[in-house]
N, C-alpha and C. Protein backbone atom coordinates (compact mmCIF):
# COMPACT_ATOMS: atom_id res chain seq x y z
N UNK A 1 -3.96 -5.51 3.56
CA UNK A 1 -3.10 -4.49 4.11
C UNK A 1 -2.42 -5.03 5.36
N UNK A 2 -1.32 -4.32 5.59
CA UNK A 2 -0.31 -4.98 7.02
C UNK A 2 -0.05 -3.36 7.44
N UNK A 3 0.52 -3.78 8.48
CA UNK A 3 1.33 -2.16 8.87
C UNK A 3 2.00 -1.20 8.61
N UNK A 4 2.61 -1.90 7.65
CA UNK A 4 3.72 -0.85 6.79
C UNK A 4 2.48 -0.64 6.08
N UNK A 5 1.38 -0.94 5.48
CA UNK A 5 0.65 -0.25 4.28
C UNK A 5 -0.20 0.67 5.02
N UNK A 6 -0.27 0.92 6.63
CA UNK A 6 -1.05 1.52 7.40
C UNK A 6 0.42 3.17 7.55
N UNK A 7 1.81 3.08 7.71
CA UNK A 7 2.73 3.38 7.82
C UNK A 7 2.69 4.27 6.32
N UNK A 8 2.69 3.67 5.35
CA UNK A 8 2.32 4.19 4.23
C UNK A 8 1.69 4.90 3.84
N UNK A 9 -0.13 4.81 3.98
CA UNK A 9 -1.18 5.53 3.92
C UNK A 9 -0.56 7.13 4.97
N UNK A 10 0.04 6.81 6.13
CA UNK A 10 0.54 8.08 6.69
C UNK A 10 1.80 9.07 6.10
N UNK A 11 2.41 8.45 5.66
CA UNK A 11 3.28 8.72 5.07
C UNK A 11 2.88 9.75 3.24
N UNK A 12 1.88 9.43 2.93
CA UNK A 12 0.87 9.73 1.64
C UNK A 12 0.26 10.83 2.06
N UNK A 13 -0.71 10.82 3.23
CA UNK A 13 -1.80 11.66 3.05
C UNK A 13 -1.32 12.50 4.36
N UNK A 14 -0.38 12.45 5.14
CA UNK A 14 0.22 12.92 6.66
C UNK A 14 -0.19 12.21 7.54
N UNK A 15 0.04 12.71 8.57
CA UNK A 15 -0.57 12.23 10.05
C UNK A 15 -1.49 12.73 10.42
N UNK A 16 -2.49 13.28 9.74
CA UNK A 16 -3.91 13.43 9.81
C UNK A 16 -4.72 14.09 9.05
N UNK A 17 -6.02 13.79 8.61
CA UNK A 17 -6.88 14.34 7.78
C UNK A 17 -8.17 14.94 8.42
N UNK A 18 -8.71 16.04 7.83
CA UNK A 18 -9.45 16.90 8.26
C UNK A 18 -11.13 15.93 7.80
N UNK A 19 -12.01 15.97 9.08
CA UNK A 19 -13.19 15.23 8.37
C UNK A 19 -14.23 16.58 8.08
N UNK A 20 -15.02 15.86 7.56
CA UNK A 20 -16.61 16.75 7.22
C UNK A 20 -16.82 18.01 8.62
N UNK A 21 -16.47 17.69 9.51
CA UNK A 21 -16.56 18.60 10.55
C UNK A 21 -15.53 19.37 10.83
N UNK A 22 -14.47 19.19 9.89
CA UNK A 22 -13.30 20.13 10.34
C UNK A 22 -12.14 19.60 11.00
N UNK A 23 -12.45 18.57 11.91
CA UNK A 23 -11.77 17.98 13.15
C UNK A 23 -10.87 16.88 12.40
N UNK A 24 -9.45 17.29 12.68
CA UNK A 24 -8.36 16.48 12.48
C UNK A 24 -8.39 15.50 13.17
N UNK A 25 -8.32 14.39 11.93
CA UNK A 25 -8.62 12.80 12.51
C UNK A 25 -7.02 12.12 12.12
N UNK A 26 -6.78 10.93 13.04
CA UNK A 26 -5.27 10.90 12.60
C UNK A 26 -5.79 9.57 11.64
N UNK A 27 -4.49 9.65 10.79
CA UNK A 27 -4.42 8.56 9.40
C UNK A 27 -4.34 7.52 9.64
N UNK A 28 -3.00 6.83 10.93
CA UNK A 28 -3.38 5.95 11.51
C UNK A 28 -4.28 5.28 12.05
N UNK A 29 -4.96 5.97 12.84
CA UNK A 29 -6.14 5.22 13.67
C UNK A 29 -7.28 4.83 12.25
N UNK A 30 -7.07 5.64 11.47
CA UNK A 30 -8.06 5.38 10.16
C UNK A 30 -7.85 4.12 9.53
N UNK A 31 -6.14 3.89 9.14
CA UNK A 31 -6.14 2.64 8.46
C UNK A 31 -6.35 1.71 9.60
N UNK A 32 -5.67 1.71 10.89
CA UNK A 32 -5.59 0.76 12.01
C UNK A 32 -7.42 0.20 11.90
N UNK A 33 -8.12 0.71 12.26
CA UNK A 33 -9.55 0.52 12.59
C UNK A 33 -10.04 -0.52 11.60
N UNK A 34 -9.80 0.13 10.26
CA UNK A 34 -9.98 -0.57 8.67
C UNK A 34 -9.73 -1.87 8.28
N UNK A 35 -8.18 -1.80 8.87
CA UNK A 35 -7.76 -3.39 8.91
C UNK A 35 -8.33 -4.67 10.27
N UNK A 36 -8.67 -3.57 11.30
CA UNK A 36 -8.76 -4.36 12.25
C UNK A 36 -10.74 -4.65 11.74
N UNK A 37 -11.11 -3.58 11.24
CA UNK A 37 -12.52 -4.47 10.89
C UNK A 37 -12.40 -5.62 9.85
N UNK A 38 -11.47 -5.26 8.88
CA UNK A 38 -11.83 -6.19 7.59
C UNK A 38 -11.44 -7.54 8.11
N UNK A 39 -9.80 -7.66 8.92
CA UNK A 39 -9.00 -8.61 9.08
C UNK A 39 -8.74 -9.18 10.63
N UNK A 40 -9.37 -8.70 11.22
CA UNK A 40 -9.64 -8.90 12.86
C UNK A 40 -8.43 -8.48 13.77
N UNK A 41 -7.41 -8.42 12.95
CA UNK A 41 -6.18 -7.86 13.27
C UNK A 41 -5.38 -7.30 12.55
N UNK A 42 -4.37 -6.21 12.69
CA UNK A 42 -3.23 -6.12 12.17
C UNK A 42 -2.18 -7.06 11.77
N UNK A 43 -2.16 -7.83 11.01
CA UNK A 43 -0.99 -8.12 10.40
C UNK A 43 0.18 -7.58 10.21
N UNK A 44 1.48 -7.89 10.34
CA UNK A 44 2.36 -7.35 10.36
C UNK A 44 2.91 -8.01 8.60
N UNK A 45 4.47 -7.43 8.63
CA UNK A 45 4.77 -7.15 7.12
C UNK A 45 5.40 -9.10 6.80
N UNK A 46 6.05 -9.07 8.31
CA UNK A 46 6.54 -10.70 7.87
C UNK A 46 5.25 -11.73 7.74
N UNK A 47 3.84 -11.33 8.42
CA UNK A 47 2.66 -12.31 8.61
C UNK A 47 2.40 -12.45 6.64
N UNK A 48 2.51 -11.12 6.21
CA UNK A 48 1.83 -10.94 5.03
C UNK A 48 2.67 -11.12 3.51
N UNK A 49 3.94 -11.01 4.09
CA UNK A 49 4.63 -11.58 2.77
C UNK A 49 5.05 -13.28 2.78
N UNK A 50 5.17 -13.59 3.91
CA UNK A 50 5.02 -15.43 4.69
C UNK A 50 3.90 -15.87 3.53
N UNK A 51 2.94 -15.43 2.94
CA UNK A 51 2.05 -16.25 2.52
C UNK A 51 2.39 -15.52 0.61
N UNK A 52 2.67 -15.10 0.29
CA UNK A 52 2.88 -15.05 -0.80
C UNK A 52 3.42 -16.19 -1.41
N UNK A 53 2.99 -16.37 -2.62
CA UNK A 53 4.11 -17.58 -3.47
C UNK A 53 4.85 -17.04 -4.38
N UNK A 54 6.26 -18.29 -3.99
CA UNK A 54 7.45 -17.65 -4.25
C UNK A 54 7.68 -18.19 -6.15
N UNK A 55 7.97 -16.99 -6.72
CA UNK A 55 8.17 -17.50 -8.40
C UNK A 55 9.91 -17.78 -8.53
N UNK A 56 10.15 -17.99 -9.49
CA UNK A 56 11.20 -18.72 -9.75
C UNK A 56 12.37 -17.43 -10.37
N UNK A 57 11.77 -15.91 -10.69
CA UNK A 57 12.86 -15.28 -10.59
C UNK A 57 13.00 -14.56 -9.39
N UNK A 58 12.51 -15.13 -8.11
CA UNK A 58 12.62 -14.97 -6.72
C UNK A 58 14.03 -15.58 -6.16
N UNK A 59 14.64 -16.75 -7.10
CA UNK A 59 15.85 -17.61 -6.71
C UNK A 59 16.88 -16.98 -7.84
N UNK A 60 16.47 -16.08 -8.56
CA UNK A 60 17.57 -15.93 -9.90
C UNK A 60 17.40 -16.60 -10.83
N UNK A 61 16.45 -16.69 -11.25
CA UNK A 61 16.09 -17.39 -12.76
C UNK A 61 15.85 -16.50 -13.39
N UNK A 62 16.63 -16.63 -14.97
CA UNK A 62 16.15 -15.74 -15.82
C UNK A 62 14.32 -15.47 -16.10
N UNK A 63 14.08 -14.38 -16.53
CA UNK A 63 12.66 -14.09 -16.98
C UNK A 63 12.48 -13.91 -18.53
N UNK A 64 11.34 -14.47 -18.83
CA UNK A 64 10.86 -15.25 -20.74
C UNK A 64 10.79 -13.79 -20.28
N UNK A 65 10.54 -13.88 -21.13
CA UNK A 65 10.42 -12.22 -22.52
C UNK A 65 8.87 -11.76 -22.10
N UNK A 66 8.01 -12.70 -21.98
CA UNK A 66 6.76 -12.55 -21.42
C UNK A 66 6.43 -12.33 -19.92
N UNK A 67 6.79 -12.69 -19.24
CA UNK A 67 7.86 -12.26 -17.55
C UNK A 67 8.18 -10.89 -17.80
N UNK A 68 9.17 -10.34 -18.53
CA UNK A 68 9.70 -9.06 -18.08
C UNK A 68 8.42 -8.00 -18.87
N UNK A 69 7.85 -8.66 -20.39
CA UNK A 69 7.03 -7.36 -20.28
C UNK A 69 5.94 -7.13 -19.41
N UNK A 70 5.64 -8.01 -18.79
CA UNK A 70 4.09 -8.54 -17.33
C UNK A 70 4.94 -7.52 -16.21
N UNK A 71 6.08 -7.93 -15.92
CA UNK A 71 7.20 -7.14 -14.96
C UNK A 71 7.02 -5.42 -15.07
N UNK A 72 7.27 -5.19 -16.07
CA UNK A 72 7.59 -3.63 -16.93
C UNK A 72 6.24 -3.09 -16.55
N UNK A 73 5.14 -3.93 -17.20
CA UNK A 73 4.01 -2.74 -16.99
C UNK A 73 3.28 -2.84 -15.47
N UNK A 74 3.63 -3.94 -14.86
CA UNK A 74 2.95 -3.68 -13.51
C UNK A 74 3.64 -2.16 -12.47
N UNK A 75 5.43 -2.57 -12.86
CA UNK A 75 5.94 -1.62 -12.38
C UNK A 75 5.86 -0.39 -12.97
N UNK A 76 5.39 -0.12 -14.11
CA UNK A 76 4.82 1.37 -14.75
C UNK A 76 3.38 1.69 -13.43
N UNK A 77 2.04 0.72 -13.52
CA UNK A 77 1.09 1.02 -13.07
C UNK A 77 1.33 1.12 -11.70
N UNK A 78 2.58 0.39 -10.64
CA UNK A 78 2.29 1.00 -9.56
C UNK A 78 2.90 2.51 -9.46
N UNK A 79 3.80 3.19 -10.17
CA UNK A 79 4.24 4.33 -10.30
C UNK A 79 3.45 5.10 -10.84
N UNK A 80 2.22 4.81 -11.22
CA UNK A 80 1.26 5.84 -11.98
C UNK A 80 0.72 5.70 -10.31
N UNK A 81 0.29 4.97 -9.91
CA UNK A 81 -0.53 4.88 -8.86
C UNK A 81 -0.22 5.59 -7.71
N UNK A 82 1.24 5.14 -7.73
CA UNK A 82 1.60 6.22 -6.52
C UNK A 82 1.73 7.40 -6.90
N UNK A 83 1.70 8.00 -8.02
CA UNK A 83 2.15 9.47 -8.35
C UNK A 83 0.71 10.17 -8.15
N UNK A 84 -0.35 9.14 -8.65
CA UNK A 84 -2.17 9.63 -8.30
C UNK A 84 -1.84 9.94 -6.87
N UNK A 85 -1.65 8.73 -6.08
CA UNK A 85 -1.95 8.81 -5.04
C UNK A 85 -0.93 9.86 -3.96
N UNK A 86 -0.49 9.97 -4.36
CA UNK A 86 0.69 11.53 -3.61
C UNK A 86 -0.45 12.47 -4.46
N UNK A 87 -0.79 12.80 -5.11
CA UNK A 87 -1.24 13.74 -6.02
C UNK A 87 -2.51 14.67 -4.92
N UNK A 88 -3.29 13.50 -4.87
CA UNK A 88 -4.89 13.41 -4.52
C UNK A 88 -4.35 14.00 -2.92
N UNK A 89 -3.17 12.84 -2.20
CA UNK A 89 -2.82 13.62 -0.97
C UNK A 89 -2.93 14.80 -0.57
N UNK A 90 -2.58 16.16 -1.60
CA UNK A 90 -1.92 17.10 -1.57
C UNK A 90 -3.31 17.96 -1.71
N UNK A 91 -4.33 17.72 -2.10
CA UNK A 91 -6.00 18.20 -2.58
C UNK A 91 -6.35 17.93 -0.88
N UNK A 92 -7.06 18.76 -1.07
CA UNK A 92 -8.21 19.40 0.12
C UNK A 92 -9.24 17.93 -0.03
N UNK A 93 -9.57 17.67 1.64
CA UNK A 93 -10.84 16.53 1.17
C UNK A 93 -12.11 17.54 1.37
């Protein structure tokens, strides 16, 4: 996760969630804490896409037939994912 996915998570669930005690906790400080335990820091969005590797329809190369259907269903599953995940937002914790 980087900041925009901390930006995100707020953006999903609001700017704050109610805990076991009632007491509105903010979303930020939730993901902030999360990343800063797992990753010792926040990463930002240029630290975290800098390390990705770059594929070849990244320059405009056509995509095999096997490329676009790998393409098609990842981009189906993150749209299922986000539609869960707005979904679940909207539910009482």
């Amino acid at each position: 996760m980087n900041a925009e996915g901390i930006f995100m998570a707020e953006r999903i669930f609001g700017s704050t969630i109610l805990n076991s005690d009632g007491k509105a906790v903010p979303v930020r400080y939730i993901g902030e804490q999360h990343v800063k335990e797992d990753l010792g820091r926040i990463p930002s969005f240029q630290d975290w896409i800098q390390e990705l590797p770059t594929r070849p329809w990244m320059y405009g190369q056509k995509l095999t037939k096997t490329q676009e259907l790998r393409a098609s269903i990842l981009t189906r599953f993150n749209v299922s994912l986000s539609s869960r995940l707005a979904a679940l937002s909207n539910q009482p914790l």
